[in-house]
N, C-alpha and C. Protein backbone atom coordinates (compact mmCIF):
# COMPACT_ATOMS: atom_id res chain seq x y z
N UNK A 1 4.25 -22.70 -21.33
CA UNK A 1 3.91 -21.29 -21.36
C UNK A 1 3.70 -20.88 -22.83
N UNK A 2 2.61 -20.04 -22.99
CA UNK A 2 2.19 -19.60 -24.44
C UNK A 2 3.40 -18.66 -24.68
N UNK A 3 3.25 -18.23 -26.46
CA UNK A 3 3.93 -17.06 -26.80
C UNK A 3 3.50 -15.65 -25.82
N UNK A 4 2.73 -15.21 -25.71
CA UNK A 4 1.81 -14.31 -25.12
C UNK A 4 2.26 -14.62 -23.76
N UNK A 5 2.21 -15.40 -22.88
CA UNK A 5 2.35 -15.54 -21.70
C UNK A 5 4.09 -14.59 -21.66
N UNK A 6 4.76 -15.72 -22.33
CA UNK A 6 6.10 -15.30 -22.61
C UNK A 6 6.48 -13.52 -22.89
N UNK A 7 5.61 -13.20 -23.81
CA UNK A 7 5.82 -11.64 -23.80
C UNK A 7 5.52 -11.29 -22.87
N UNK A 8 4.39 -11.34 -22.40
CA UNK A 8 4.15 -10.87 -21.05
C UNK A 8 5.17 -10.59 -19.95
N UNK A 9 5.81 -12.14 -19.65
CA UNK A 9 7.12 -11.90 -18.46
C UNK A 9 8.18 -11.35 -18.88
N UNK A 10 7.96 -10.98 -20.56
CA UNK A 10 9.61 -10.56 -20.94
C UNK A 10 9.51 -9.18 -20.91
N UNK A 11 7.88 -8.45 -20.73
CA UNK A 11 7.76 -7.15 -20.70
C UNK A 11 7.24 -6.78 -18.97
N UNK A 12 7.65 -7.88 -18.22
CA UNK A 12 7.71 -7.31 -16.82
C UNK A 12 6.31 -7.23 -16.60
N UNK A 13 5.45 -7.47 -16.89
CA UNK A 13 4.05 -7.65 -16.67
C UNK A 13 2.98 -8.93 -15.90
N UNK A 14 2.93 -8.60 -15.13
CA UNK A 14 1.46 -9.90 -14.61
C UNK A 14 0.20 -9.29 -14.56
N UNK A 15 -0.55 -10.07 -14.92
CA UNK A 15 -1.81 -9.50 -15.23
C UNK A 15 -2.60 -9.69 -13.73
N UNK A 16 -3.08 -8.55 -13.34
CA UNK A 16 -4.27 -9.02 -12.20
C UNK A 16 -5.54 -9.30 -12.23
N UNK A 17 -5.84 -9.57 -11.20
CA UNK A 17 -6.69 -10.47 -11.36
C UNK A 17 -8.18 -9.75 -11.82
N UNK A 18 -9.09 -9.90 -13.45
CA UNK A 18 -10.19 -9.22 -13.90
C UNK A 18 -10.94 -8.01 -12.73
N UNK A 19 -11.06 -7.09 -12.81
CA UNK A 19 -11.76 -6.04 -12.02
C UNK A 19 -13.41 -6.84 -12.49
N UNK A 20 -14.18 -6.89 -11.17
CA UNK A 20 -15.50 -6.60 -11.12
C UNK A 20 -16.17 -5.23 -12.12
N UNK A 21 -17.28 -5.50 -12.57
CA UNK A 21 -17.87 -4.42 -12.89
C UNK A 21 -18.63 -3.50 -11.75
N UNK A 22 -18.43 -1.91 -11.60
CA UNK A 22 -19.11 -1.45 -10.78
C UNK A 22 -20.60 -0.73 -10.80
N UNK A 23 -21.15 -1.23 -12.30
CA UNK A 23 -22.69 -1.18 -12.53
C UNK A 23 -23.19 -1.95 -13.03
N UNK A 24 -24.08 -1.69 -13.44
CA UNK A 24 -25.25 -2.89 -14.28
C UNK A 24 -24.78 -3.22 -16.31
N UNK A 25 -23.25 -4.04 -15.75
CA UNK A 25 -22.98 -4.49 -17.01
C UNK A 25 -21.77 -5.48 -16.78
N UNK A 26 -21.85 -6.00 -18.11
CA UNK A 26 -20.54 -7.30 -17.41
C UNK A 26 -19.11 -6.63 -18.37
N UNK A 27 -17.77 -7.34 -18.21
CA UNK A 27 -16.95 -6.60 -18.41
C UNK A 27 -16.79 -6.95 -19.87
N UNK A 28 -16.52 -8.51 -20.06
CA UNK A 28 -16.74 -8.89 -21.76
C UNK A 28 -17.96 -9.63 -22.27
N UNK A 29 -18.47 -9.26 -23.38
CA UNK A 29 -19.71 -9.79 -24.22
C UNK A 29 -18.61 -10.67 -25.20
N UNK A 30 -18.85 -11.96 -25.99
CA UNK A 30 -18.60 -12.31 -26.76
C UNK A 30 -19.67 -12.87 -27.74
N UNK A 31 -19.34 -12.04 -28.84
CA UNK A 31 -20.58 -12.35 -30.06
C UNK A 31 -19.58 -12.87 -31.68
N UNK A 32 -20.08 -13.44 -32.09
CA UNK A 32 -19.98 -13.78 -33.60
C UNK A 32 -18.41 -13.42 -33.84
N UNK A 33 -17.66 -13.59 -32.79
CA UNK A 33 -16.39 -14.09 -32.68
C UNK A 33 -16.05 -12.72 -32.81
N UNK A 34 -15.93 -11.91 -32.23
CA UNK A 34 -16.00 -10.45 -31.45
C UNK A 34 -16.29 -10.54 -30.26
N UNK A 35 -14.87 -10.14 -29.33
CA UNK A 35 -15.11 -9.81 -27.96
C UNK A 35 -15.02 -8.45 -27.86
N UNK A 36 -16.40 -7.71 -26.91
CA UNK A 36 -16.34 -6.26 -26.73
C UNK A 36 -16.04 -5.95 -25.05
N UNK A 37 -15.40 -5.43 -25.06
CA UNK A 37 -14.56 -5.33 -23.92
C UNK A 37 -14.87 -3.81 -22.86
N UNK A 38 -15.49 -3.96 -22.13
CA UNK A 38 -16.24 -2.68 -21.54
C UNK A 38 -15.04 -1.52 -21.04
N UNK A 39 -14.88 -0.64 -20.83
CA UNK A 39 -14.46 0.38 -20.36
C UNK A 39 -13.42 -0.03 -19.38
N UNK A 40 -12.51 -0.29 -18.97
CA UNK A 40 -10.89 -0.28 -17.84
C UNK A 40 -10.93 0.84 -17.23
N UNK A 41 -10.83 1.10 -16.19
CA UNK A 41 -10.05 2.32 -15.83
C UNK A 41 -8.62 1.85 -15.09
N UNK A 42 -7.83 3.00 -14.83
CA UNK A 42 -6.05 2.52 -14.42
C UNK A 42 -5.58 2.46 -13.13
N UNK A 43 -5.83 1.16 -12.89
CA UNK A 43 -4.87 1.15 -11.52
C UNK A 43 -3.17 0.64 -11.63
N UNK A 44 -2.23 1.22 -11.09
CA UNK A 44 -1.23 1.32 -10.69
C UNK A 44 -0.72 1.16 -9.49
N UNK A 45 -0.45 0.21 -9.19
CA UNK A 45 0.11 -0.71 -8.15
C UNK A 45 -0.88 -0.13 -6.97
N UNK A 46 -2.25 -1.47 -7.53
CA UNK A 46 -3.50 -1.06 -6.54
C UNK A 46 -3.93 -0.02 -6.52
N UNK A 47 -3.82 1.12 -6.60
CA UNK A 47 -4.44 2.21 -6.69
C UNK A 47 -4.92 3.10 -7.96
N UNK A 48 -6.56 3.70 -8.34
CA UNK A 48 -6.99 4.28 -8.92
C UNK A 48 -6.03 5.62 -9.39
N UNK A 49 -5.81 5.57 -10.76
CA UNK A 49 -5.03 6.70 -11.01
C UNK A 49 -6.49 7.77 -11.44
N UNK A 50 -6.21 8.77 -10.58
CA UNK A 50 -7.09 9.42 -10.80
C UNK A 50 -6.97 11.18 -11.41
N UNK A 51 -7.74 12.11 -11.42
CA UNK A 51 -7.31 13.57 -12.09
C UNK A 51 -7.31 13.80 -13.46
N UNK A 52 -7.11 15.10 -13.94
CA UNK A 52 -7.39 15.77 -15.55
C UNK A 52 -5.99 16.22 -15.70
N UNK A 53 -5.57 15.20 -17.23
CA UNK A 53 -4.51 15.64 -18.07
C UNK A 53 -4.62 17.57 -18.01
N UNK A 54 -3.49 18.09 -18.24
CA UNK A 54 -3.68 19.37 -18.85
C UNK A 54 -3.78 20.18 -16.78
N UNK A 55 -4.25 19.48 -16.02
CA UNK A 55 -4.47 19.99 -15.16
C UNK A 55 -4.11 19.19 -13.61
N UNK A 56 -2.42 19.13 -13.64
CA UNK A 56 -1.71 18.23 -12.78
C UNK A 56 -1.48 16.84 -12.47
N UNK A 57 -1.97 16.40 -14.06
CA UNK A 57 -1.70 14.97 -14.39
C UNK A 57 -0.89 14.83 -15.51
N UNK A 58 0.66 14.76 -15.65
CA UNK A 58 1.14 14.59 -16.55
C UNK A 58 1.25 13.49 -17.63
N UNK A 59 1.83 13.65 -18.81
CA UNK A 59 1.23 13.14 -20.19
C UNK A 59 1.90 11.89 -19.47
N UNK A 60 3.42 11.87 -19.24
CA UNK A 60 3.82 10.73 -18.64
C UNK A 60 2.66 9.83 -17.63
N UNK A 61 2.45 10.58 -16.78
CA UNK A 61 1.32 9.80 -15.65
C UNK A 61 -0.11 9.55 -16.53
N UNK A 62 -0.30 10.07 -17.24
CA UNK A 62 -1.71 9.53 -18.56
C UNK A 62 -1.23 8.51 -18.99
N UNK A 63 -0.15 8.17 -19.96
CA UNK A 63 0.59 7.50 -20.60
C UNK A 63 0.47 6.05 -19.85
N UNK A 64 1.09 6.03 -18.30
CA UNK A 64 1.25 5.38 -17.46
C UNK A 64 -0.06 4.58 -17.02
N UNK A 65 -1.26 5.36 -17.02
CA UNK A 65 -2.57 4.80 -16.63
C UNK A 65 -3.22 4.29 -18.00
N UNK A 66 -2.99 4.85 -19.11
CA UNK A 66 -3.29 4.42 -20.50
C UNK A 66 -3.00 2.90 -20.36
N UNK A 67 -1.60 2.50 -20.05
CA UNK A 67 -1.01 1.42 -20.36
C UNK A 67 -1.78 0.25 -19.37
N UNK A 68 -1.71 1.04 -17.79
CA UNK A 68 -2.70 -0.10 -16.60
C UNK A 68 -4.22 -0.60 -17.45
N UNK A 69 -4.62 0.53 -17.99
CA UNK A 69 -6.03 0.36 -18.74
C UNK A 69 -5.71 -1.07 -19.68
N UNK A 70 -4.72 -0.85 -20.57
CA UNK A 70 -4.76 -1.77 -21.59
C UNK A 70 -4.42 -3.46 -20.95
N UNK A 71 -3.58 -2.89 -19.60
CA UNK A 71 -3.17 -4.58 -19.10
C UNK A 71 -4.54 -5.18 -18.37
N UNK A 72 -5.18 -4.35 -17.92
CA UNK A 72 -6.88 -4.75 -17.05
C UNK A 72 -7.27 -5.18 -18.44
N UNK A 73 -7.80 -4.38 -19.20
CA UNK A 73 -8.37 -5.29 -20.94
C UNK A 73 -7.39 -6.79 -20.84
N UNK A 74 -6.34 -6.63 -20.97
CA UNK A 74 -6.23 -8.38 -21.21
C UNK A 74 -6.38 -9.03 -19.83
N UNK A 75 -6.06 -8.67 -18.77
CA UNK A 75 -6.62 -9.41 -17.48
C UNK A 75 -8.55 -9.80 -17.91
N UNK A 76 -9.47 -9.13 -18.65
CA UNK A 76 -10.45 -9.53 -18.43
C UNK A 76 -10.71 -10.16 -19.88
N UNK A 77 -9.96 -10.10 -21.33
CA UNK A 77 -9.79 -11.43 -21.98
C UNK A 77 -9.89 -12.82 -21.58
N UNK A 78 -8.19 -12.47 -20.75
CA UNK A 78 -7.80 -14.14 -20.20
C UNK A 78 -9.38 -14.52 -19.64
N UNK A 79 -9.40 -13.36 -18.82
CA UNK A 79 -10.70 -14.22 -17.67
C UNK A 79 -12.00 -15.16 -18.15
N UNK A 80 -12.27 -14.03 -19.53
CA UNK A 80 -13.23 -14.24 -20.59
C UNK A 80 -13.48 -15.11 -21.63
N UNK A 81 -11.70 -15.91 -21.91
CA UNK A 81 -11.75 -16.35 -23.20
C UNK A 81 -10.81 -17.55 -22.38
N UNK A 82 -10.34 -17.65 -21.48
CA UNK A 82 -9.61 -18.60 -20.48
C UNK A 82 -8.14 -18.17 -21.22
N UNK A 83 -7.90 -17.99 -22.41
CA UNK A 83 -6.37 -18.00 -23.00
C UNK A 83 -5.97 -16.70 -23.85
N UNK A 84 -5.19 -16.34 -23.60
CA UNK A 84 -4.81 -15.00 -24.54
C UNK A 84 -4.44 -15.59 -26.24
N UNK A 85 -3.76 -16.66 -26.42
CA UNK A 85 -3.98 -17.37 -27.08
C UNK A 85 -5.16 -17.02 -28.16
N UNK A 86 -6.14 -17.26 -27.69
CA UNK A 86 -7.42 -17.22 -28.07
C UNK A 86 -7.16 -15.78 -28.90
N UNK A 87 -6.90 -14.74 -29.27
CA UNK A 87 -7.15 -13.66 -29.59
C UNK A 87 -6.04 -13.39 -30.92
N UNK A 88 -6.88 -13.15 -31.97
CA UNK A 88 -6.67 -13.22 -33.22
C UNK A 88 -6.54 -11.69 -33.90
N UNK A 89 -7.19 -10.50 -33.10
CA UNK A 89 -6.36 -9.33 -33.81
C UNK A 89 -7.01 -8.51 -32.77
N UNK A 90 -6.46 -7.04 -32.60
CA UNK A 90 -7.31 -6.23 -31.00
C UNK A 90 -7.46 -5.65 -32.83
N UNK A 91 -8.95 -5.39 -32.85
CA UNK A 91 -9.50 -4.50 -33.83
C UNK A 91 -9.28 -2.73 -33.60
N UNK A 92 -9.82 -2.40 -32.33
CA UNK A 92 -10.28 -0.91 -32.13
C UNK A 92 -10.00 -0.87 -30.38
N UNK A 93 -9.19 -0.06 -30.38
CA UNK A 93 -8.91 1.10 -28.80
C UNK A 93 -9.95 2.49 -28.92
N UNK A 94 -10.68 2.06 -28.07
CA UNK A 94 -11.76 3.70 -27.62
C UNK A 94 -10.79 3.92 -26.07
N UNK A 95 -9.75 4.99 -26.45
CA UNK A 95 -9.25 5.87 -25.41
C UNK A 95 -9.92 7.17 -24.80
N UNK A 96 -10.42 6.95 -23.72
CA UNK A 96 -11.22 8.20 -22.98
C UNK A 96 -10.18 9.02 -21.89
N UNK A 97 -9.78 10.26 -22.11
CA UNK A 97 -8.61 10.89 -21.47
C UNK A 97 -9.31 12.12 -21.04
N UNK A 98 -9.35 12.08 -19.37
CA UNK A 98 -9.98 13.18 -18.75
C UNK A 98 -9.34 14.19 -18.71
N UNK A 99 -9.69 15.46 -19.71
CA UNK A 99 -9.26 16.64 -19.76
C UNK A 99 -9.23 17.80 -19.78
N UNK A 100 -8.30 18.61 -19.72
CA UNK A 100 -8.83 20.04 -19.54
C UNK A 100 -9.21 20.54 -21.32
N UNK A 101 -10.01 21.38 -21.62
CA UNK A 101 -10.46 21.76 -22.74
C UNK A 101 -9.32 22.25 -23.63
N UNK A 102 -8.32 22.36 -23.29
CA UNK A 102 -6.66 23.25 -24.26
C UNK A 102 -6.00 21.76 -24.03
N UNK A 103 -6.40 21.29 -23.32
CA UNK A 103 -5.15 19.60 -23.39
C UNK A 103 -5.44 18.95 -25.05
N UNK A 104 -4.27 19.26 -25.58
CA UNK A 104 -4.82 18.25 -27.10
C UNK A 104 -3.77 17.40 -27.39
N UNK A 105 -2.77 16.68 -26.40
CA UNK A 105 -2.02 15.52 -26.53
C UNK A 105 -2.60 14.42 -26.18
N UNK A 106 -4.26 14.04 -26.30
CA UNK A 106 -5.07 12.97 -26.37
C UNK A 106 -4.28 11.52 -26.98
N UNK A 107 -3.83 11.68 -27.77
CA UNK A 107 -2.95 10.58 -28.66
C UNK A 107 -1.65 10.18 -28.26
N UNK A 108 -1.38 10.89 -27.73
CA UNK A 108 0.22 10.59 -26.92
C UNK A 108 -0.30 10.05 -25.80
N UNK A 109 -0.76 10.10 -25.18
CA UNK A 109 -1.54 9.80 -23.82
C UNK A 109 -1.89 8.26 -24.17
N UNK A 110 -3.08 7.81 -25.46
CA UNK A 110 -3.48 6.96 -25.46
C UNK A 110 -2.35 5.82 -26.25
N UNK A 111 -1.62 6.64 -26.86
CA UNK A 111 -0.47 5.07 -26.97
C UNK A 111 0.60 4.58 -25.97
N UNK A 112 0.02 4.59 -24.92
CA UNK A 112 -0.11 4.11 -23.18
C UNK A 112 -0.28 2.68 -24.06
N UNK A 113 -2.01 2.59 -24.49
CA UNK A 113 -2.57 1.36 -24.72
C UNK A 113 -2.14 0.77 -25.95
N UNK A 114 -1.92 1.42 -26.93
CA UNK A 114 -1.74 1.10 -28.31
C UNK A 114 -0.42 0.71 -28.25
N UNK A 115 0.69 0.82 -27.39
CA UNK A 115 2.09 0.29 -27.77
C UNK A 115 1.98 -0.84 -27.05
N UNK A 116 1.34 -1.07 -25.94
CA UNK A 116 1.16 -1.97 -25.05
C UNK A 116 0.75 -3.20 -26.39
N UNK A 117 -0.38 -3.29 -26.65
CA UNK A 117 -1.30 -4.35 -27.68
C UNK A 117 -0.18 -4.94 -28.66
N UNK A 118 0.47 -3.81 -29.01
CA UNK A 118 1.49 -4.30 -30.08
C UNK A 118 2.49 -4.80 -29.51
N UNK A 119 3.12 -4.58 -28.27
CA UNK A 119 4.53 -5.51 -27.72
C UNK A 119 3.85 -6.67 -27.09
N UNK A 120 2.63 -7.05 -27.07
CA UNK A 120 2.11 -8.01 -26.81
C UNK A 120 1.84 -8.84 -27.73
N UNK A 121 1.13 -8.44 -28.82
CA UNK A 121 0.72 -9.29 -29.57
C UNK A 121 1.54 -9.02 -31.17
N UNK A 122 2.09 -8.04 -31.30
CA UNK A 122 2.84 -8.19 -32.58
C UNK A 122 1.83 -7.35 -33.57
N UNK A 123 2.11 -7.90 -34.41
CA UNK A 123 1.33 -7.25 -35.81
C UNK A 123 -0.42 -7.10 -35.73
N UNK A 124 -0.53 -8.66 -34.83
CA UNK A 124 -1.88 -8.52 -34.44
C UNK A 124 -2.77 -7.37 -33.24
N UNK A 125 -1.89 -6.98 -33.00
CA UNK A 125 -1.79 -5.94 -31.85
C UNK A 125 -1.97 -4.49 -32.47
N UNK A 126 -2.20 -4.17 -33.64
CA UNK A 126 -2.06 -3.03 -34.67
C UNK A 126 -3.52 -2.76 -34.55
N UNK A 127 -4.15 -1.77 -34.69
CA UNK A 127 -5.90 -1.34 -34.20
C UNK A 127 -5.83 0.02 -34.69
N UNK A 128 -6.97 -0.38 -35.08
CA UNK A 128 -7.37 1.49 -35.22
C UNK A 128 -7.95 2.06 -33.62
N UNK A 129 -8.38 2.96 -33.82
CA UNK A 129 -8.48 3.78 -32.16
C UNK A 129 -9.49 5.01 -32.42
N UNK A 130 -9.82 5.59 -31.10
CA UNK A 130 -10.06 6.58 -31.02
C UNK A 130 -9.02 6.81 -29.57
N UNK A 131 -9.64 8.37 -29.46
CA UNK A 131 -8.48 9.32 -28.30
C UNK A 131 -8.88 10.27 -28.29
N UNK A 132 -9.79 10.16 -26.98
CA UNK A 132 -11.54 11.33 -26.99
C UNK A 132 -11.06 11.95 -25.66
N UNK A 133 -10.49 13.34 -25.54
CA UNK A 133 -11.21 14.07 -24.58
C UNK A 133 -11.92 14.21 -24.10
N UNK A 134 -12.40 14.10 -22.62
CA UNK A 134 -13.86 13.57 -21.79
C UNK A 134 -13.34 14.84 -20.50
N UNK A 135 -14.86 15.67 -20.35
CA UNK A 135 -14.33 16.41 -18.69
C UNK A 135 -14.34 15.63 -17.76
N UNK A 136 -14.90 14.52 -17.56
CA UNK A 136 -15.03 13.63 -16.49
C UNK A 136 -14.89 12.22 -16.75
N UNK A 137 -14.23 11.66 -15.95
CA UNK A 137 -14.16 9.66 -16.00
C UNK A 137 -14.77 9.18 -14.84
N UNK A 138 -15.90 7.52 -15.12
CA UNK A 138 -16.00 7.43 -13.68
C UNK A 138 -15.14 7.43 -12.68
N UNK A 139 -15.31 7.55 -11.23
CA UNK A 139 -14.61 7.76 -9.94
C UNK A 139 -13.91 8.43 -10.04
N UNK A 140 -13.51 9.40 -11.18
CA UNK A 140 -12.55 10.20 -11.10
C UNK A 140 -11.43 9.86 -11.86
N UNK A 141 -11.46 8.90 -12.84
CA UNK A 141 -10.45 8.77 -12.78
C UNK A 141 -9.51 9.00 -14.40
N UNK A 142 -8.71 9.36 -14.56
CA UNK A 142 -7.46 9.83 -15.65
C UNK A 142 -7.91 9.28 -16.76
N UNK A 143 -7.64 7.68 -17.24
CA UNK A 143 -8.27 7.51 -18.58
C UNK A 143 -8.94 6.24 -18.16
N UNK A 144 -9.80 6.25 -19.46
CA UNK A 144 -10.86 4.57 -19.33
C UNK A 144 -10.35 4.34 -21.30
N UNK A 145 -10.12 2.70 -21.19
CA UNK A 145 -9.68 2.43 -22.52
C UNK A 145 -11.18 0.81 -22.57
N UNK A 146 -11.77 1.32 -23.44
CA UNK A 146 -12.33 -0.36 -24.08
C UNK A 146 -11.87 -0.76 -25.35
N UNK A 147 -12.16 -1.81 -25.36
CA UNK A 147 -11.39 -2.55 -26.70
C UNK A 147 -12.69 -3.21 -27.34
N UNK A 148 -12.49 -3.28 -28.38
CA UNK A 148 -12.86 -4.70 -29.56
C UNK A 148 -12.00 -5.57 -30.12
N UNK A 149 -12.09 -7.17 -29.83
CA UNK A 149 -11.57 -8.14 -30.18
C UNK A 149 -11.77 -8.66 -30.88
N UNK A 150 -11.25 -8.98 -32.08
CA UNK A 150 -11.31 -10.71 -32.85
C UNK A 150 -10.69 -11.64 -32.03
N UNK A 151 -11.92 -12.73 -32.20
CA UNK A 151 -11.39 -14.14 -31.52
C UNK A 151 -11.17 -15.08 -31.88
N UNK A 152 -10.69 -16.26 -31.91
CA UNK A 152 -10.89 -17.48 -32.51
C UNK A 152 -11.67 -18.65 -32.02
N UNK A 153 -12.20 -19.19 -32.19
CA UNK A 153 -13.04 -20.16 -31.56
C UNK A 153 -12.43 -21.08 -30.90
N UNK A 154 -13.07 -21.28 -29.65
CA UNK A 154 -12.27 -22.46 -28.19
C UNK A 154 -11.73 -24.02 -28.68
């Protein structure tokens, strides 16, 4: 078992199995040792977390789907790169948090994903970000997180 694998079970986590894409795009591109990692949205034990922060979705329940977002991103790594292993620093979190226009705890919400990266990967897990207020997510749903990866070669 890798280091990574190991954090993983020590943080109560299994990764499921990569989500399909539901349009005309695939989930990871890998270029010039940069993996770009398309958009997650949060499921929680099978089900779409869906609704607008600020408007009967609490920061906790954002927080909560923030974090599903960030574990689907490494479910479609592994899938992508065969090994978590493989991944040499998460560069950048683009956090998209569906909200009401007065909701401005965008950032609390999105270190859902950002604490996640770091009890996973450590120091390498450190990223800059964004944490964008959006009125709408596809299907409805609470937040969508994509990533950018550094990789190391197979």
């Amino acid at each position: 078992m890798s280091d990574i694998d190991t954090r993983l079970t020590d943080l109560g986590l299994t990764l499921p199995a990569a989500a399909a894409p539901v349009a005309a795009y695939v989930p990871v591109v890998v270029a010039g040792g940069i993996a770009h990692v398309s958009g997650q949205l949060p499921f929680v034990e099978g089900k779409l977390v869906t609704g607008r922060l600020g408007e009967g979705v609490s920061i906790e329940a954002g927080t909560e789907a923030a974090q599903a977002c960030a574990v689907m991103i490494l479910a479609q790594l592994k899938a992508a790169l065969g090994s978590l292993d493989r991944v040499e620093r998460i560069v950048k979190l683009g956090v998209f948090i569906n909200s009401t226009g007065d909701f401005t705890d965008q950032p609390k919400v999105a270190n859902g994903a950002s604490e996640l990266m770091v009890a996973v990967f450590g120091e390498a897990g450190k990223h800059a970000r964004s944490a964008v207020g959006v009125p709408v997510l596809p299907l409805g749903a609470a937040v969508e997180v994509d990533a950018i990866v550094a990789v190391r070669p197979a």
